[in-house]
Protein backbone atom coordinates (compact mmCIF):
# COMPACT_ATOMS: atom_id res chain seq x y z
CA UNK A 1 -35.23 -65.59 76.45
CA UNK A 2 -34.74 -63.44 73.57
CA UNK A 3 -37.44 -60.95 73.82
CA UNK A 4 -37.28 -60.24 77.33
CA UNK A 5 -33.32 -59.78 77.38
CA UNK A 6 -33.73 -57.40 74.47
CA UNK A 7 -35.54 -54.77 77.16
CA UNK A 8 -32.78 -54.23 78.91
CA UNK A 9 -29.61 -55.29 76.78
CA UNK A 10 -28.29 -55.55 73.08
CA UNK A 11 -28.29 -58.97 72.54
CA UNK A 12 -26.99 -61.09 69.81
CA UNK A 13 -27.53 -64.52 69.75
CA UNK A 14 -24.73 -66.88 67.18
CA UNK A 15 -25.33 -70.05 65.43
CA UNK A 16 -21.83 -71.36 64.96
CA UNK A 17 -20.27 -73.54 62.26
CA UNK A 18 -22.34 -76.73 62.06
CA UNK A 19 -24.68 -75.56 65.09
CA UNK A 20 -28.72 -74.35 64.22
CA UNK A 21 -29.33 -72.61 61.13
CA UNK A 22 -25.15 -71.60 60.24
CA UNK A 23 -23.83 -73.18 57.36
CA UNK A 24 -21.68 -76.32 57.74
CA UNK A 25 -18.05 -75.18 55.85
CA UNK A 26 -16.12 -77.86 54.39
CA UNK A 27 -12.74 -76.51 55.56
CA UNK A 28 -13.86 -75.38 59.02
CA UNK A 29 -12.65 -78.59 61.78
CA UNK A 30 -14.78 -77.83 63.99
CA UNK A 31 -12.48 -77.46 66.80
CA UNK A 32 -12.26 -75.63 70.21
CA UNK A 33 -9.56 -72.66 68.79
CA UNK A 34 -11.18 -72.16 65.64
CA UNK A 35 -14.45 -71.76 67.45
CA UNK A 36 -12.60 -69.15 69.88
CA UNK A 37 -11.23 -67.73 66.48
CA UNK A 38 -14.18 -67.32 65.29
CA UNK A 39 -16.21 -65.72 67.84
CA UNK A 40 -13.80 -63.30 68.13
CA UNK A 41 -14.20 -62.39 64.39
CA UNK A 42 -17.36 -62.02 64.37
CA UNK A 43 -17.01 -59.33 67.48
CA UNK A 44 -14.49 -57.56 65.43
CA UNK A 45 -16.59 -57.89 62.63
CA UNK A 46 -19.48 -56.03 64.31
CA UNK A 47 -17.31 -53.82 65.71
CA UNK A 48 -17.11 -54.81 69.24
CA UNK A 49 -14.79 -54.34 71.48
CA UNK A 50 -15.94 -56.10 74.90
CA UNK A 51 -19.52 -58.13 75.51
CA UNK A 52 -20.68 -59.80 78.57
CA UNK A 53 -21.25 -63.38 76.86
CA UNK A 54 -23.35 -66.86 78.11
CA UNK A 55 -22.76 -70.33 76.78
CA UNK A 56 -24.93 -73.37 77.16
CA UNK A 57 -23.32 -76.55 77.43
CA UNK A 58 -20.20 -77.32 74.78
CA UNK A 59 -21.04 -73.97 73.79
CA UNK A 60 -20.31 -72.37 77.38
CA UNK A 61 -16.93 -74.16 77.05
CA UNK A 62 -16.41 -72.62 73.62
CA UNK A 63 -16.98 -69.60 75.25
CA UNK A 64 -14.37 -70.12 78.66
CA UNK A 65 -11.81 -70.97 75.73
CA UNK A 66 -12.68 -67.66 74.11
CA UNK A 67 -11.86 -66.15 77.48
CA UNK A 68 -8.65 -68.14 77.67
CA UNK A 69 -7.23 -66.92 74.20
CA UNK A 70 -9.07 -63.40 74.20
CA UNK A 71 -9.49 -62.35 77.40
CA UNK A 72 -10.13 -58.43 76.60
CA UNK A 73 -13.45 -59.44 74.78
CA UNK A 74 -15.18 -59.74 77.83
CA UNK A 75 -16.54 -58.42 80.27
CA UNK A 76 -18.69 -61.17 82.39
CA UNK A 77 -19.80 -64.68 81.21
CA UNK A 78 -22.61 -66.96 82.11
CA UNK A 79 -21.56 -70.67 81.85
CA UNK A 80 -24.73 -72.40 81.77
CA UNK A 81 -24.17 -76.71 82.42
CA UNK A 82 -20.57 -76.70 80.81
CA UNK A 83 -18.95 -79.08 79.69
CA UNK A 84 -18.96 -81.67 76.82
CA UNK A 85 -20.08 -85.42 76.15
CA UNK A 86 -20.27 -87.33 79.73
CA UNK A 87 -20.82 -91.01 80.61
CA UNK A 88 -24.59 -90.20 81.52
CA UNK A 89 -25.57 -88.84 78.23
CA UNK A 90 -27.83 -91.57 75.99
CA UNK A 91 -25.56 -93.89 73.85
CA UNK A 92 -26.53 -91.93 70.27
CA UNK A 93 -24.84 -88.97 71.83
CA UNK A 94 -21.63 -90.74 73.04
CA UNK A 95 -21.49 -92.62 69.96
CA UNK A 96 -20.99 -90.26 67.93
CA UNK A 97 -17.87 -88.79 69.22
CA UNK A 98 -16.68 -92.81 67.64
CA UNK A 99 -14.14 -92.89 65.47
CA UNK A 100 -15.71 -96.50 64.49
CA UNK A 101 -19.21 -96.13 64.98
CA UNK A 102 -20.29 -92.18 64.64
CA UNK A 103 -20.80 -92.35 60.83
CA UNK A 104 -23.18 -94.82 61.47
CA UNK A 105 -24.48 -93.22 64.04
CA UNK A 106 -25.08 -90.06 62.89
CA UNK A 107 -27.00 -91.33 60.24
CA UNK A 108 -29.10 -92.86 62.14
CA UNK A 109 -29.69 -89.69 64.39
CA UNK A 110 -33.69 -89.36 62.88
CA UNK A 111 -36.85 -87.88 65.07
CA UNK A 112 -37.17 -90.58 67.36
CA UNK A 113 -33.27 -90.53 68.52
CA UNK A 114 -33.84 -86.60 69.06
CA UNK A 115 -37.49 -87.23 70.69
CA UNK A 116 -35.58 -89.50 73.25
CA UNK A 117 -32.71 -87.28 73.51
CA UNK A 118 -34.92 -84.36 74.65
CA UNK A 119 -37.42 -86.34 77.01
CA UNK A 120 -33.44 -86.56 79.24
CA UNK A 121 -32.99 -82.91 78.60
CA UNK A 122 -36.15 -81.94 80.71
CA UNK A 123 -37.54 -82.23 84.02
CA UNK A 124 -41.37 -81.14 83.56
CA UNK A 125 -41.99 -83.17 80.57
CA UNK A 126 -45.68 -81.62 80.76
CA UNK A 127 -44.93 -77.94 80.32
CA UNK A 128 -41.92 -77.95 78.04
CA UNK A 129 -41.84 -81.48 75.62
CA UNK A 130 -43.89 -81.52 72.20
CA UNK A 131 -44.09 -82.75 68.78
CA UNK A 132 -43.25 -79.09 67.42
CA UNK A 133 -40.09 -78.24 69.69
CA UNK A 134 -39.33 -82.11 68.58
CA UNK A 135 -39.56 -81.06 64.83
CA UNK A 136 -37.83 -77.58 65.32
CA UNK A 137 -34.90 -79.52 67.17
CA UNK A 138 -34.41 -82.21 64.08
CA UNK A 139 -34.71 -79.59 61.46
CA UNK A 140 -31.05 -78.28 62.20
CA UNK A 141 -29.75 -81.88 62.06
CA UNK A 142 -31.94 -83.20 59.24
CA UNK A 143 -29.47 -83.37 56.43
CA UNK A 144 -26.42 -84.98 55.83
CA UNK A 145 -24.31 -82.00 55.75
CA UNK A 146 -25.68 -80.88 59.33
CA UNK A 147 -24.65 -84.43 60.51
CA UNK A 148 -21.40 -84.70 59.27
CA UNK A 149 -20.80 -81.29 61.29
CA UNK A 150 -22.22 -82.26 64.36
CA UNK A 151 -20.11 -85.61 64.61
CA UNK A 152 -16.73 -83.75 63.52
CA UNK A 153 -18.22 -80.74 66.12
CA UNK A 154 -18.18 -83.80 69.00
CA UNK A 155 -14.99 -85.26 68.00
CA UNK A 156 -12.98 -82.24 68.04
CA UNK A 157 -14.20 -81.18 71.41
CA UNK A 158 -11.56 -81.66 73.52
CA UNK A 159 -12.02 -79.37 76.97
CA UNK A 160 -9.53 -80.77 79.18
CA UNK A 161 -6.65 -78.24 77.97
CA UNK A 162 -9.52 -75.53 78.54
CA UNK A 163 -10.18 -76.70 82.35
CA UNK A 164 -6.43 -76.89 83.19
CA UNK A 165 -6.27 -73.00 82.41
CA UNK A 166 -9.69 -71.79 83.76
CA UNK A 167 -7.65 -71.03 86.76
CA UNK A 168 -5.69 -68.47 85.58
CA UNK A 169 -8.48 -66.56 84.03
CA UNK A 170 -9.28 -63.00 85.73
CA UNK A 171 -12.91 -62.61 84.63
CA UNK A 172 -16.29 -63.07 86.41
CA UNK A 173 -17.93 -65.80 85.50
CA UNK A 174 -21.22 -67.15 86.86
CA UNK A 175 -22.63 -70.93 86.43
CA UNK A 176 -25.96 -72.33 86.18
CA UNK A 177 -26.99 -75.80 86.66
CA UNK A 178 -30.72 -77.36 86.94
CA UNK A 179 -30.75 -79.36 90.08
CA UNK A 180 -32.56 -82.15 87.73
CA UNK A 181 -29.92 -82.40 85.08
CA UNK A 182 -29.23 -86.11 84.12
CA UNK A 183 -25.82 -84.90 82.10
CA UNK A 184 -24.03 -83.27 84.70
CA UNK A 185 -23.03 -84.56 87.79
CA UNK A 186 -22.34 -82.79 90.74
CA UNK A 187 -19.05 -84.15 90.42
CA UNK A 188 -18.31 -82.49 86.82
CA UNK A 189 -19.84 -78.76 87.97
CA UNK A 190 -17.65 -79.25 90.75
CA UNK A 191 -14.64 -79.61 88.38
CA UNK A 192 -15.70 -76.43 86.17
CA UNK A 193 -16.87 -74.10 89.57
CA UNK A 194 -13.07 -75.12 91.58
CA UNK A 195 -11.46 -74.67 88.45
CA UNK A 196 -12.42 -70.90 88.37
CA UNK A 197 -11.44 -69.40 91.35
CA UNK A 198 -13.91 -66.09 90.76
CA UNK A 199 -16.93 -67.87 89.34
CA UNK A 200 -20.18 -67.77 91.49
CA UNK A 201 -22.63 -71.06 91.27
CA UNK A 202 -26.54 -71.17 91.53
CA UNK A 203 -28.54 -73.71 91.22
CA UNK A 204 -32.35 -73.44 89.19
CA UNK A 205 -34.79 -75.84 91.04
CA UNK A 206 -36.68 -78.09 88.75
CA UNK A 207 -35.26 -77.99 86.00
CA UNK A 208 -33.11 -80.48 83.48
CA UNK A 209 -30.15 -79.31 81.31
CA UNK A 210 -31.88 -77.58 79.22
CA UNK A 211 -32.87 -75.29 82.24
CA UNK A 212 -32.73 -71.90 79.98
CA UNK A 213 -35.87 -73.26 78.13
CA UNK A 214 -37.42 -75.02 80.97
CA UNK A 215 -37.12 -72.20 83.53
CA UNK A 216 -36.43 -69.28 81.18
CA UNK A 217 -38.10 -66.16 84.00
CA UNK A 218 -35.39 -68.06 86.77
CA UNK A 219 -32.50 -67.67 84.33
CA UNK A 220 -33.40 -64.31 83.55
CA UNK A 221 -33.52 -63.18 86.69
CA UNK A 222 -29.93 -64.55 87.83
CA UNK A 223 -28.93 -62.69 84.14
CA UNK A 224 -30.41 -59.27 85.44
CA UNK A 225 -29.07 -59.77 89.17
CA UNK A 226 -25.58 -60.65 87.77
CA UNK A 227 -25.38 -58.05 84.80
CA UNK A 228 -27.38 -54.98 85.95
CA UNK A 229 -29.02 -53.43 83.07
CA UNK A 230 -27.68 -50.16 82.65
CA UNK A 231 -30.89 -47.85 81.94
């Protein structure tokens, strides 16, 4: 969604600690207030002083804790499919939040693991699944280094303190969910949406949890309808 958001907004898009093409920092724990902590350096860092901000799964809770700790750095928030590792995800996901078994797993976690992990992620296998966004997925977890951080990133995640003070937060805040997501329940959106007493909730039709790839124009239109692009 890059491109298109770029006509009408400035938009910078982060790789955090351990996540895509960032480094993965020996002395960085991967955990929800250093994540805050950090997004908010990098804003004063680039010398800015609000943004309207959007998330995507752990990383929309990352940004709700931002919110919680830093509430002057912005203005409204897109929270697409919060929320972090949940009883339906596939059992190399879950086991690597182990304190037992995620070494292990995590090693383990080659193309095939990510080819089956994605084929969940999608509804329209057709139009959005193959073997090049397979390969551009396992690239950022292809190493050891990138593995070590995503296992410490899922064991450090922790968002129940975040939920229990969602309701106190002030700012607008908008959630997405594909009505095909296999991750999220209606039961867990339900949590996140009654936890924020301001936040609006729209479902996109056909589409898994990664509904930002899979229905990218839908998304962008709820993004232009709840941001107006100022001209």
């Amino acid at each position: 969604m890059f491109a298109e958001l770029s006509e009408n907004y400035r938009v910078i898009a982060i790789d955090l600690p351990g996540h895509g093409y960032s480094s993965r920092p020996d002395r960085f724990a991967y955990s929800m207030d250093e994540m805050a902590a950090l997004i908010d350096a990098f804003l004063e860092a680039k010398g800015i002083q609000s943004a309207h901000m959007m998330g995507f799964s752990t990383g929309a809770v990352y940004m709700l804790h931002l919110i919680n700790r830093y509430s002057d750095r912005v203005a409204n928030c897109i929270a697409i499919a919060p929320g972090g590792i949940s009883p339906e995800m596939p059992m190399p996901i879950k086991m690597l939040d182990s304190s037992l078994f995620g070494g292990v797993a995590s090693m383990l976690y080659g193309m095939r693991t990510v080819e089956k992990v994605l084929t969940e992620c999608y509804f329209d296998l057709t139009r959005t699944m193959s073997p090049e966004v397979v390969s551009e997925y396992y690239k950022t977890i292809s190493d050891r280094e990138s593995r070590r951080a995503m296992r410490e990133s899922f064991h450090n995640y922790e968002d129940e303190p975040v939920v229990s003070r969602l309701r106190m937060l002030d700012a607008p805040v908008l959630m997405l969910q594909g009505s095909e997501d296999k991750w999220r329940t209606s039961d867990q959106s339900d949590l996140y949406h009654a936890a924020m007493p301001f936040a609006g909730f729209a479902t996109v039709r056909n589409a898994g949890h990664l509904l930002h790839e899979e229905k990218a124009e839908r998304v962008i239109a709820a993004i232009l309808e709840y941001i107006p692009a100022i001209q």
